[in-house]
Protein backbone atom coordinates (compact mmCIF):
# COMPACT_ATOMS: atom_id res chain seq x y z
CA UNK A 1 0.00 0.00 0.00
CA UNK A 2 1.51 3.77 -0.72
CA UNK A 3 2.53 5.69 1.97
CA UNK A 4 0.19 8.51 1.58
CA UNK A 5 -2.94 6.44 1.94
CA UNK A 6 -1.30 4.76 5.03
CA UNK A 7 -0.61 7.96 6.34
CA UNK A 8 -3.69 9.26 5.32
CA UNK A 9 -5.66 6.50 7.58
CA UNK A 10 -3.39 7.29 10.64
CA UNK A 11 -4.42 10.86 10.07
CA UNK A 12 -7.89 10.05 10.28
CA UNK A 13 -7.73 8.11 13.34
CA UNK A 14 -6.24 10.50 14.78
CA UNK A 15 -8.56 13.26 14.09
CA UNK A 16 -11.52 10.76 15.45
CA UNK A 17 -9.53 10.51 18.77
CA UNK A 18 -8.73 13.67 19.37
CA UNK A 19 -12.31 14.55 18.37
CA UNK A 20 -13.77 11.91 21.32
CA UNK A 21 -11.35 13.98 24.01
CA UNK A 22 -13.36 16.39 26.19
CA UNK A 23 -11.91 19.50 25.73
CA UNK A 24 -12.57 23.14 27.53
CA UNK A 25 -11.20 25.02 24.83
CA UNK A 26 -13.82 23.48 22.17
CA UNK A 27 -10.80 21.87 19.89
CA UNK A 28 -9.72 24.60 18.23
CA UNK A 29 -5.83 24.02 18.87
CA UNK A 30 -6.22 20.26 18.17
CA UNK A 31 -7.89 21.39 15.05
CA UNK A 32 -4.60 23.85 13.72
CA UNK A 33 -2.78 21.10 14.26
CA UNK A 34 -4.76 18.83 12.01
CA UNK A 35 -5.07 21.35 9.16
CA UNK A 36 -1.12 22.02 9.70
CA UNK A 37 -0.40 17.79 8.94
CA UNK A 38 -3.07 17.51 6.83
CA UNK A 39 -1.62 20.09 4.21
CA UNK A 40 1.74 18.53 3.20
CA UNK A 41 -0.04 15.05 3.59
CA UNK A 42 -2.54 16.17 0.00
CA UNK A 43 0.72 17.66 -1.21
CA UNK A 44 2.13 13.64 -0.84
CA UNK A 45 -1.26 12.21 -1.89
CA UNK A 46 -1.65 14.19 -5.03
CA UNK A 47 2.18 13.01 -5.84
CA UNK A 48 1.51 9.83 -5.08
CA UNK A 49 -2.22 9.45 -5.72
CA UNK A 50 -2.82 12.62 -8.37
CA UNK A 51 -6.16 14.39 -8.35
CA UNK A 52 -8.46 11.77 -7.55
CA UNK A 53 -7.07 10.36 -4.33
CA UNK A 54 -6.75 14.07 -3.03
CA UNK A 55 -10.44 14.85 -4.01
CA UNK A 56 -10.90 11.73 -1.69
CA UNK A 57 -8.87 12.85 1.01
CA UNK A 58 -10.31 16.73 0.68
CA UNK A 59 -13.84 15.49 1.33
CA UNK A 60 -12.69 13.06 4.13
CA UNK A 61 -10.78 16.51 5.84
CA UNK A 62 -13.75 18.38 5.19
CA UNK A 63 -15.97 16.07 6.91
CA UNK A 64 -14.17 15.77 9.71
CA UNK A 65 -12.91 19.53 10.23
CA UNK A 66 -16.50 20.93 9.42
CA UNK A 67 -16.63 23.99 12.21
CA UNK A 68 -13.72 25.40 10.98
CA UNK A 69 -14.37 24.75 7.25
CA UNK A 70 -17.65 26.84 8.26
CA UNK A 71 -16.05 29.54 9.82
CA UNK A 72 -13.63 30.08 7.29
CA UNK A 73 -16.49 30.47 4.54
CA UNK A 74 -18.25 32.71 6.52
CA UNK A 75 -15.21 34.94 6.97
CA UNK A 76 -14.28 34.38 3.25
CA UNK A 77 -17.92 35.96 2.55
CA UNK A 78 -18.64 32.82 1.01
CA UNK A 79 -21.74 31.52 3.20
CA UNK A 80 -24.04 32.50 6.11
């Protein structure tokens, strides 16, 4: 199996963890830090992968960081 959809999968689970940890300060930071891996890990998939397995892995990101996908279209003027 290629190392970007290995890595992709650990990713993942890891977002689904830290998701299921009670938190006071509503995820935010765990969230930076899962946009900050999660950008040089498309940059490997679409090497790896091309466009198709980084479509793939977009959706799967945007699924799981939703509130701050949200935010940043609302800032970006882009929704309501």
């Amino acid at each position: 199996m290629m190392l970007s959809i290995v890595l992709a999968c650990l990713w993942a689970i890891a977002a689904n963890v830290l998701a299921m940890m009670p938190s006071r300060r509503n995820h935010w930071p765990l969230a930076y830090v899962l946009m900050a891996t999660g950008a040089p890990l498309l940059v490997l998939m679409w090497v790896q992968n091309g466009p198709w397995g980084v479509l793939i892995l977009t959706l799967a990101a945007a699924s799981i960081l939703r509130w701050p996908l949200r935010y940043a279209l609302r800032r970006a003027g882009l929704a309501r």
